[in-house]
C-alpha atoms as a PDB file:
ATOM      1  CA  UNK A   1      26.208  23.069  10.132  1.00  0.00           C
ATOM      2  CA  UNK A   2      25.664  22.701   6.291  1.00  0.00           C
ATOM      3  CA  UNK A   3      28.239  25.843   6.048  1.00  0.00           C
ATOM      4  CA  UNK A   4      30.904  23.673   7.783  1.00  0.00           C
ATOM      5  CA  UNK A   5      30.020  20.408   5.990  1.00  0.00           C
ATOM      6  CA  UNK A   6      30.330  22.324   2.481  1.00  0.00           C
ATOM      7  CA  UNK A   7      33.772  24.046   3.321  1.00  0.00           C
ATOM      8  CA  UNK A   8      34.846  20.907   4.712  1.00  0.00           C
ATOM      9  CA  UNK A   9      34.030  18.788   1.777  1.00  0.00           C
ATOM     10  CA  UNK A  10      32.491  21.133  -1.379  1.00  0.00           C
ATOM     11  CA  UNK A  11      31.343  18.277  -3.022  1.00  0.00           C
ATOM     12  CA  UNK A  12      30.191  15.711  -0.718  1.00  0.00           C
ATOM     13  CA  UNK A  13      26.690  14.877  -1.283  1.00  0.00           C
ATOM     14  CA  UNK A  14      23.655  15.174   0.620  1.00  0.00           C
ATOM     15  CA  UNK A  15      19.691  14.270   0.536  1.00  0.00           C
ATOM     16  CA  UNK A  16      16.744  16.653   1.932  1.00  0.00           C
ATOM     17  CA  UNK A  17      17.215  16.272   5.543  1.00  0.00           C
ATOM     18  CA  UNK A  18      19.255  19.386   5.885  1.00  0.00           C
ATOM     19  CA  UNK A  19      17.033  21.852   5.306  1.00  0.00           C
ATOM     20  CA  UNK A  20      18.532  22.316   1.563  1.00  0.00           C
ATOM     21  CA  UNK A  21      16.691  21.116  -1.549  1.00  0.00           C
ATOM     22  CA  UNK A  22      19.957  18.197  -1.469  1.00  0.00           C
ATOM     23  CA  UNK A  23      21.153  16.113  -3.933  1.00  0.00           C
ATOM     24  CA  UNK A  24      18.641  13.499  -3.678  1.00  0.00           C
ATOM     25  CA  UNK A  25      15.069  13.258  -1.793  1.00  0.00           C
ATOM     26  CA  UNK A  26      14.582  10.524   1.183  1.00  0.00           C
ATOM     27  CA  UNK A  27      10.676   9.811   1.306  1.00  0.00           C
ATOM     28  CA  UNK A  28      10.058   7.735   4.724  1.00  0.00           C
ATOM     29  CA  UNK A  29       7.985   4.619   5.022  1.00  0.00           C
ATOM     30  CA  UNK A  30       6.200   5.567   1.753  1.00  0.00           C
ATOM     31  CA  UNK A  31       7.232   5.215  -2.495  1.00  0.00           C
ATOM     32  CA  UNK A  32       6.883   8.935  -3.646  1.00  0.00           C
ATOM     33  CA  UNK A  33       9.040   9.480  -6.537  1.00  0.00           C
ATOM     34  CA  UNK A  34      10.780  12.990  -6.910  1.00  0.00           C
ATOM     35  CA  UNK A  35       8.533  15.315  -8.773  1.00  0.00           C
ATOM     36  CA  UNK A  36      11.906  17.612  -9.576  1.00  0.00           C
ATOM     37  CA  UNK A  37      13.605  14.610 -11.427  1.00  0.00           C
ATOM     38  CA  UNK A  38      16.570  14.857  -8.455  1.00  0.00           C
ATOM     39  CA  UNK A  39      17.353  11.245  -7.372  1.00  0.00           C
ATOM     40  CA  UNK A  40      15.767   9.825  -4.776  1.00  0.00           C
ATOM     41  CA  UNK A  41      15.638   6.696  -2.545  1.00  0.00           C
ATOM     42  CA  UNK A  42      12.979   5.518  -0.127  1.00  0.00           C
ATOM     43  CA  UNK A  43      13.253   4.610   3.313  1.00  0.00           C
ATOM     44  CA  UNK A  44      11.446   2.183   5.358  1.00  0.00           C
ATOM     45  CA  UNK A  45      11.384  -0.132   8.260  1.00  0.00           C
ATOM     46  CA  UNK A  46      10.879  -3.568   7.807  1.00  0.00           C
ATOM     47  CA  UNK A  47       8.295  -3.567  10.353  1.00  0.00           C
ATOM     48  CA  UNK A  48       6.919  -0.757  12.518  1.00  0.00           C
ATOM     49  CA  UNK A  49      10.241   0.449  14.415  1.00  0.00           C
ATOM     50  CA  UNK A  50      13.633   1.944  13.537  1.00  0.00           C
ATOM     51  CA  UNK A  51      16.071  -0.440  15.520  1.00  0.00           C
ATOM     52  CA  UNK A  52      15.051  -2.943  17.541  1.00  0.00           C
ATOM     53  CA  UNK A  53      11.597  -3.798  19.056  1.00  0.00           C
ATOM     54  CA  UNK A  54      10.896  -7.263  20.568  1.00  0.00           C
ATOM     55  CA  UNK A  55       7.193  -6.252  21.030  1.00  0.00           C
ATOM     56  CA  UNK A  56       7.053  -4.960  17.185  1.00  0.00           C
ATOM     57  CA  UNK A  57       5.875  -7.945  15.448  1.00  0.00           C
ATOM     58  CA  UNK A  58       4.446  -6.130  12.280  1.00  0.00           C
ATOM     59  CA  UNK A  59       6.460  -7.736   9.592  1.00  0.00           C
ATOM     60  CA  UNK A  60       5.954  -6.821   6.145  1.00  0.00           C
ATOM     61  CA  UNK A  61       5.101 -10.014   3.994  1.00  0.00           C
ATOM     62  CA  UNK A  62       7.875 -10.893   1.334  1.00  0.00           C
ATOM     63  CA  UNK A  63       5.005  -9.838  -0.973  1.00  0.00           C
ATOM     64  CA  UNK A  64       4.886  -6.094   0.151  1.00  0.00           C
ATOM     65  CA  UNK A  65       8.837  -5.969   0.168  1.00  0.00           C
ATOM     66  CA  UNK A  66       8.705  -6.781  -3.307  1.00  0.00           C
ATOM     67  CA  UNK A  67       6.114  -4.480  -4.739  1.00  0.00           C
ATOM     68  CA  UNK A  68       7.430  -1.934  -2.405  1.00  0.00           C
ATOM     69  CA  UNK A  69      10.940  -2.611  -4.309  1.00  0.00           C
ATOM     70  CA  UNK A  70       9.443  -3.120  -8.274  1.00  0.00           C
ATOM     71  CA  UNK A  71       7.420   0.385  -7.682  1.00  0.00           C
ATOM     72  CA  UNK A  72      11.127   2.367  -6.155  1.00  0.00           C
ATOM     73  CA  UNK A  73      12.409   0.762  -9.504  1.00  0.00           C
ATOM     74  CA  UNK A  74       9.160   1.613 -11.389  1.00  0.00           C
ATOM     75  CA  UNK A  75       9.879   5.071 -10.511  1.00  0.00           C
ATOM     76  CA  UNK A  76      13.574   4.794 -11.287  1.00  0.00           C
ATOM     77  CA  UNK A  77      14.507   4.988  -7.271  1.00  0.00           C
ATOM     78  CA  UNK A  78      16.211   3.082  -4.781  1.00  0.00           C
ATOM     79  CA  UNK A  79      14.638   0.566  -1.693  1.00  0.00           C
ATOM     80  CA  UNK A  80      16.517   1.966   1.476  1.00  0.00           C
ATOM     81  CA  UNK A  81      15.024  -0.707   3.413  1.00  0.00           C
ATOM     82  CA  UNK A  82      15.813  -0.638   7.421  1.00  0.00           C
ATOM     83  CA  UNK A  83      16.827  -3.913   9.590  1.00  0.00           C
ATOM     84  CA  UNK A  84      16.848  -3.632  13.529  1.00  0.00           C
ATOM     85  CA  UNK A  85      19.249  -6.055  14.729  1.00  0.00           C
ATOM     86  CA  UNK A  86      18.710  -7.591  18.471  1.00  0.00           C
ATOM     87  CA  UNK A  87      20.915  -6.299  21.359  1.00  0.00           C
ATOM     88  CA  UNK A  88      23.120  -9.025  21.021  1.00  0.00           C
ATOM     89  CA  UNK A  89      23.741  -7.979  17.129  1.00  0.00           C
ATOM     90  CA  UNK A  90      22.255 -10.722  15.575  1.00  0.00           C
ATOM     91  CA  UNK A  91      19.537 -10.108  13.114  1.00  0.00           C
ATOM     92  CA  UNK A  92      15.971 -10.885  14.059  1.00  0.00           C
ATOM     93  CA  UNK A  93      14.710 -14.460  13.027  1.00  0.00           C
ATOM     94  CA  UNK A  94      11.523 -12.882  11.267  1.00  0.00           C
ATOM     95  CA  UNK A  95      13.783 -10.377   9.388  1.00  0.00           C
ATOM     96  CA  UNK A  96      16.232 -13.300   7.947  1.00  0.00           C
ATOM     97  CA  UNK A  97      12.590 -15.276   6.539  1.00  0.00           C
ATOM     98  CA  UNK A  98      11.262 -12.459   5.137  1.00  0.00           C
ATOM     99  CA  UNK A  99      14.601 -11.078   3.561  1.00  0.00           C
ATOM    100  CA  UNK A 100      15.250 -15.241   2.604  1.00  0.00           C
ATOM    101  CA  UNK A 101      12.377 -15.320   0.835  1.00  0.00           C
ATOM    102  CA  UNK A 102      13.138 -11.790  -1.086  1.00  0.00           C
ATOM    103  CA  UNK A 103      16.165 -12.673  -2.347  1.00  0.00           C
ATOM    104  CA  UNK A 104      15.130 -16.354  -3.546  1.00  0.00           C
ATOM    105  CA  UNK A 105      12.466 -14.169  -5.863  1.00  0.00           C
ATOM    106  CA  UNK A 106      15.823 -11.882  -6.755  1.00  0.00           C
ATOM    107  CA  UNK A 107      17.785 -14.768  -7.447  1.00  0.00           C
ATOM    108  CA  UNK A 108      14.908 -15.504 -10.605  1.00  0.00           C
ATOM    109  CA  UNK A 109      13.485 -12.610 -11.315  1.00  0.00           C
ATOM    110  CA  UNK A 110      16.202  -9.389 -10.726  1.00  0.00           C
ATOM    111  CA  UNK A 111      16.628  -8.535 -14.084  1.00  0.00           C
ATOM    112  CA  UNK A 112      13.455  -7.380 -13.563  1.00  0.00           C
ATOM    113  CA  UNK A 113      14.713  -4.689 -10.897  1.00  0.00           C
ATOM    114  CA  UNK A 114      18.468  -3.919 -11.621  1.00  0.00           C
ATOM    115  CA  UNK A 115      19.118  -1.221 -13.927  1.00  0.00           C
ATOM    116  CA  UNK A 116      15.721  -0.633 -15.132  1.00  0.00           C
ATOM    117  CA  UNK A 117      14.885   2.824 -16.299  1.00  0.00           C
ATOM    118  CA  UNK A 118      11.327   5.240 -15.666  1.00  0.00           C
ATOM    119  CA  UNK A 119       9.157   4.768 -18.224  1.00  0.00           C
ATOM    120  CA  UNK A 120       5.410   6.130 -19.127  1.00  0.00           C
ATOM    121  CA  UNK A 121       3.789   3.539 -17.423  1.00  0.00           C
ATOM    122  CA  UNK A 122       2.437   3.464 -13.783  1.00  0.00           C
ATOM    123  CA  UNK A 123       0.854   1.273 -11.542  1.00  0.00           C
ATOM    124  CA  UNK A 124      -2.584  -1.148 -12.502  1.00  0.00           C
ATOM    125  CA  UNK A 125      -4.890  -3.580 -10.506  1.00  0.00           C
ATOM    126  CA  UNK A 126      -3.164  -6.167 -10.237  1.00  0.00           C
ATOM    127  CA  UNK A 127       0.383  -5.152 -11.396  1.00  0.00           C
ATOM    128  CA  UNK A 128       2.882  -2.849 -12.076  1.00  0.00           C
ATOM    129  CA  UNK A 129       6.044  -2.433 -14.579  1.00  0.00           C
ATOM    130  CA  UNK A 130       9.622  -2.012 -15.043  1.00  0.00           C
ATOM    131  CA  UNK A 131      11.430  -1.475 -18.527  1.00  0.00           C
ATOM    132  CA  UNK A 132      15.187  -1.965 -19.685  1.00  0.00           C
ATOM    133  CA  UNK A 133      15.322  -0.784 -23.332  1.00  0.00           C
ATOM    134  CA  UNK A 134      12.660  -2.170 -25.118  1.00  0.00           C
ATOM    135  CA  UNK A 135      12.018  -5.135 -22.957  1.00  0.00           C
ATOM    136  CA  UNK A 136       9.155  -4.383 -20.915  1.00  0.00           C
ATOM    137  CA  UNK A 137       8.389  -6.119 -17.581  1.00  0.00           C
ATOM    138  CA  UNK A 138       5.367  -6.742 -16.104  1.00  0.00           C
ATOM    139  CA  UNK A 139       5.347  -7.695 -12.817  1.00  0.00           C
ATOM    140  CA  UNK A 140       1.850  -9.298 -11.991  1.00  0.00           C
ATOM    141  CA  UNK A 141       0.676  -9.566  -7.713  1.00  0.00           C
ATOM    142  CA  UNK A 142      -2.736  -9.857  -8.568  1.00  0.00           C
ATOM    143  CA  UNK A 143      -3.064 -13.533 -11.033  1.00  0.00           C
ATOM    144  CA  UNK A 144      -6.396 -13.144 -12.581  1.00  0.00           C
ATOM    145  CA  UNK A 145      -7.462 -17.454 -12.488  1.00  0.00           C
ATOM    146  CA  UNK A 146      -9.989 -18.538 -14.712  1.00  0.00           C
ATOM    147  CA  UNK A 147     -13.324 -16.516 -14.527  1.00  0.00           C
ATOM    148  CA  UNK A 148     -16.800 -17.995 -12.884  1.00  0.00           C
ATOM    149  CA  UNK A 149     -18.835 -17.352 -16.307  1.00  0.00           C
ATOM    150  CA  UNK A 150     -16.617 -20.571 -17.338  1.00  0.00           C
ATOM    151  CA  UNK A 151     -18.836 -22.572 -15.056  1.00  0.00           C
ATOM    152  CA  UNK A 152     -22.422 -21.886 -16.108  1.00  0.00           C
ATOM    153  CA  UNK A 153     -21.568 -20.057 -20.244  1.00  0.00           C
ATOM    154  CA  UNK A 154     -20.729 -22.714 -22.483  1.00  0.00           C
ATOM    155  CA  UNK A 155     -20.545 -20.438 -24.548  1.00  0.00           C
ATOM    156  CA  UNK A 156     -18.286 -17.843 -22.939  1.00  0.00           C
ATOM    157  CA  UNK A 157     -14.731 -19.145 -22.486  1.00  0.00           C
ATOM    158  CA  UNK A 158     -11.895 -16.584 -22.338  1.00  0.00           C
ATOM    159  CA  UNK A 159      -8.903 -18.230 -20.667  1.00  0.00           C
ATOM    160  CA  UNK A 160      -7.157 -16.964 -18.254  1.00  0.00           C
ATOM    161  CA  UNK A 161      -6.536 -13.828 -19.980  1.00  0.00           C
ATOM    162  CA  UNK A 162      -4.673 -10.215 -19.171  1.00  0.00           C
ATOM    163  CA  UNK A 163      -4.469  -6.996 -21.101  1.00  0.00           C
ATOM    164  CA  UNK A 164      -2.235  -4.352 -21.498  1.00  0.00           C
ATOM    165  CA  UNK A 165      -4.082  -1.069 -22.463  1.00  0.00           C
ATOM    166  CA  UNK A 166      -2.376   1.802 -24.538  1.00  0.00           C
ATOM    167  CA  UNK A 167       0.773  -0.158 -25.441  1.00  0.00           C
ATOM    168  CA  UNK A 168       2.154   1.263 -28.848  1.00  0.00           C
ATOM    169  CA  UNK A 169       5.023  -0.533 -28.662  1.00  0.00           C
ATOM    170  CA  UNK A 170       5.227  -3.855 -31.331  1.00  0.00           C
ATOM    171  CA  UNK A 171       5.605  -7.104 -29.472  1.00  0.00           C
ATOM    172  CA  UNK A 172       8.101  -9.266 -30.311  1.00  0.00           C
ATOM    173  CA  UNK A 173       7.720 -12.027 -27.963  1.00  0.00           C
ATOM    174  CA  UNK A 174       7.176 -12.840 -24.352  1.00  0.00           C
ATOM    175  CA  UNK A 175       8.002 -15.080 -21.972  1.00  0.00           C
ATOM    176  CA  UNK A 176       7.985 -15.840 -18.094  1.00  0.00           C
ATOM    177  CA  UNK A 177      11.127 -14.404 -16.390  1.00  0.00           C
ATOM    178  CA  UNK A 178      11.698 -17.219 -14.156  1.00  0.00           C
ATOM    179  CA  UNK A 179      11.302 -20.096 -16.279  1.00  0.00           C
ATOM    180  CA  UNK A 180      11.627 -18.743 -19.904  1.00  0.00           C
ATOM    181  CA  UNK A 181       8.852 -20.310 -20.694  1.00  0.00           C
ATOM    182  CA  UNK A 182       6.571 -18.129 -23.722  1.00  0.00           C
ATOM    183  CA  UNK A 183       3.787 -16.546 -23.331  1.00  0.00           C
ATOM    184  CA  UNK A 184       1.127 -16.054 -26.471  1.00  0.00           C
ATOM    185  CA  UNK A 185      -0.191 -12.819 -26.831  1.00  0.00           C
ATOM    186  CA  UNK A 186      -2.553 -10.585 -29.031  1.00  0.00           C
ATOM    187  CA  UNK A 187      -2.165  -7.170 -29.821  1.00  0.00           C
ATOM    188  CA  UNK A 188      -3.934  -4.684 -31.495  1.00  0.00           C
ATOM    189  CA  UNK A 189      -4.295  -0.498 -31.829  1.00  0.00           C
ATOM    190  CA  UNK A 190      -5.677  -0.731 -28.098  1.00  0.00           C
ATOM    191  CA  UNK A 191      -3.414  -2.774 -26.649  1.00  0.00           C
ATOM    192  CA  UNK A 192      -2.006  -6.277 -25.820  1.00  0.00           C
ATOM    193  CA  UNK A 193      -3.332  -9.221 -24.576  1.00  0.00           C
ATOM    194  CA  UNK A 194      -1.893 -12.059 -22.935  1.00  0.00           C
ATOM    195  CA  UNK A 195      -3.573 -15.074 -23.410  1.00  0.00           C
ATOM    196  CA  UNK A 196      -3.415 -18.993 -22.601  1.00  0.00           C
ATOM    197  CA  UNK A 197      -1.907 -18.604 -19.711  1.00  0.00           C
ATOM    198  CA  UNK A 198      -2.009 -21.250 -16.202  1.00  0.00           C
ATOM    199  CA  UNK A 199      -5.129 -20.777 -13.613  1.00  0.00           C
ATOM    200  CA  UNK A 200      -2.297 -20.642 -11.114  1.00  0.00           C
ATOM    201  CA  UNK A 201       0.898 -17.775 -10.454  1.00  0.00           C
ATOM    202  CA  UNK A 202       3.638 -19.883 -11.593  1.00  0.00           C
ATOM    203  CA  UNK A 203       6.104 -17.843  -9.512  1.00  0.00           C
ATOM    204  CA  UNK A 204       5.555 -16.331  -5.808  1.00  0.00           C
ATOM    205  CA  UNK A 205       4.984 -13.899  -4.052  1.00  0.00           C
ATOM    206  CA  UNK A 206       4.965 -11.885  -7.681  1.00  0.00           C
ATOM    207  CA  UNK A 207       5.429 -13.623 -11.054  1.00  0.00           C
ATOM    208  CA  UNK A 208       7.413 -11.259 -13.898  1.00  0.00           C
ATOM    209  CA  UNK A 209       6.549 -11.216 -17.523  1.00  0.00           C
ATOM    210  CA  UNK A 210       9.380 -10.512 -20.366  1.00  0.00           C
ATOM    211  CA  UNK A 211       7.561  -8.569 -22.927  1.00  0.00           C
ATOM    212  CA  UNK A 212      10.520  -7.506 -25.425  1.00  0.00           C
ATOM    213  CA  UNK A 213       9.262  -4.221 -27.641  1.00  0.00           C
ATOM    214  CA  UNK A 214      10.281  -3.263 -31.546  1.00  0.00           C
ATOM    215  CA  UNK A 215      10.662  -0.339 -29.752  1.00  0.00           C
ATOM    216  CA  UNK A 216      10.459   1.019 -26.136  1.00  0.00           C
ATOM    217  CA  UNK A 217       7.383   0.439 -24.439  1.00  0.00           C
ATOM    218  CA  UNK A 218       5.270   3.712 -24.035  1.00  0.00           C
ATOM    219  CA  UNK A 219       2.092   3.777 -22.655  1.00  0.00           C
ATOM    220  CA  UNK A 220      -0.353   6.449 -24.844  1.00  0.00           C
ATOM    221  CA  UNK A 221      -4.265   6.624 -23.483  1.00  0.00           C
ATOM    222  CA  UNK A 222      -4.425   9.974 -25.865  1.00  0.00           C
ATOM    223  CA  UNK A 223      -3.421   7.618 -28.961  1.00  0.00           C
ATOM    224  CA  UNK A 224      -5.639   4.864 -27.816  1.00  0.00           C
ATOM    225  CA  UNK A 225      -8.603   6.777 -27.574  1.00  0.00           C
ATOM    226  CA  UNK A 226      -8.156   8.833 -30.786  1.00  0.00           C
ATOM    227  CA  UNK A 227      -7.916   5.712 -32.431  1.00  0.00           C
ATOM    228  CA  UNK A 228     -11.735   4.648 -30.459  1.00  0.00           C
ATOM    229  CA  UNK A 229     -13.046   7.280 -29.517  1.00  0.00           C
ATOM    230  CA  UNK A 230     -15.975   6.740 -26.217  1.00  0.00           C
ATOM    231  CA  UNK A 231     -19.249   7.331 -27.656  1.00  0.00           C
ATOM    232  CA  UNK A 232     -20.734  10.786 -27.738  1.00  0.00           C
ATOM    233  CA  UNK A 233     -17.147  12.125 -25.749  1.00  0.00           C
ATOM    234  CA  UNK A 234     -15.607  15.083 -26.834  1.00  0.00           C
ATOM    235  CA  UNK A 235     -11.692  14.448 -26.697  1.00  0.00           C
ATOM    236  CA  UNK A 236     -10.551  17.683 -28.496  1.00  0.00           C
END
């Protein structure tokens, strides 16, 4: 069959199902990027079933969709993402809520998604990033609040606070994606902190942070712990 296809059409392109290495890689129902460098998109239902299933009611929350999309981008990838439509064509009410709510996030936060490039950065606790240039973005699933020490240390009052270890990039400024609004920040040899910002997301499911670089945004744990060291650790 491939022998056909390529004398047919020599340049027509093709992914991994063929048996070939292919032009591109097609992970299912998972975000694996390729290790090779080819392109690569992945594939997944937007609940439990190829097609149609009236008795499949495990949705994925707008939430999931999201990260699942930020980490294909992340990874510099594409979100094949699979819709079963009902025997009558139309498109299942669940799938038009979920999808409705997806593209309202989009509709505020996509630069955040199209056109980004891979960068040295992976995935943290309670978010992950994206990067055009030097503009960094950190997309944040996981809002930190206020912490309980607030309640019962006077003395102890941080904020609602988050950190960016190992970023040697300068920081220019940064701001909330959807609103535009700044966002104050520290930064040092170890990193950058975010700080002063709301007990509450101010965006949902996932709320994106501009951080625009002197410089792209690399991520170096080798620099940052030459420059401190761990106590009685070797790091040569």
């Amino acid at each position: 069959m491939n022998r056909m296809v390529f004398e047919l059409q020599p340049h027509i392109i093709v992914n991994n199902r063929n048996g070939l290495e292919g032009d591109f890689s097609t992970p299912e129902q998972k975000v694996e990027s390729d290790k090779s460098g080819h392109a690569w998109e992945s594939c997944m239902t937007l609940n439990e079933s190829w097609g149609y299933s009236s008795a499949d009611d495990e949705w994925k929350a707008p939430r999931t969709v999201i990260k699942n999309l930020v980490n294909c981008a992340r990874e510099g990838g594409n979100y094949l993402l699979n819709v079963g439509p009902k025997p009558d064509g139309s498109i299942p009410d669940p799938s038009v809520q979920i999808l409705t709510e997806v593209g309202r996030w989009m509709e505020k936060n996509g630069k955040a998604v199209y056109d980004t490039e891979r960068g040295s950065f992976g995935w943290g606790n309670y978010a992950s990033y994206t990067r055009r240039g030097n503009t960094l973005y950190m997309h944040v699933y996981r809002w930190p609040g206020s912490t309980p020490a607030q309640e019962w240390l006077p003395f102890y009052q941080p904020g609602v606070v988050m950190a960016i270890g190992a970023l040697t990039a300068k920081v220019k400024a940064a701001r909330f994606l959807a609103s535009g609004m700044p966002v104050k920040f520290e930064q040092n040899e170890l990193g950058l902190r975010l700080v002063g910002l709301p007990e509450k997301a101010p965006d949902s499911p996932l709320t994106v942070i501009e951080i625009e670089c002197e410089s792209v945004p690399n991520f170096s744990h080798e620099a940052m712990r030459n420059t401190w060291p761990r106590h009685n650790v070797d790091i040569s």
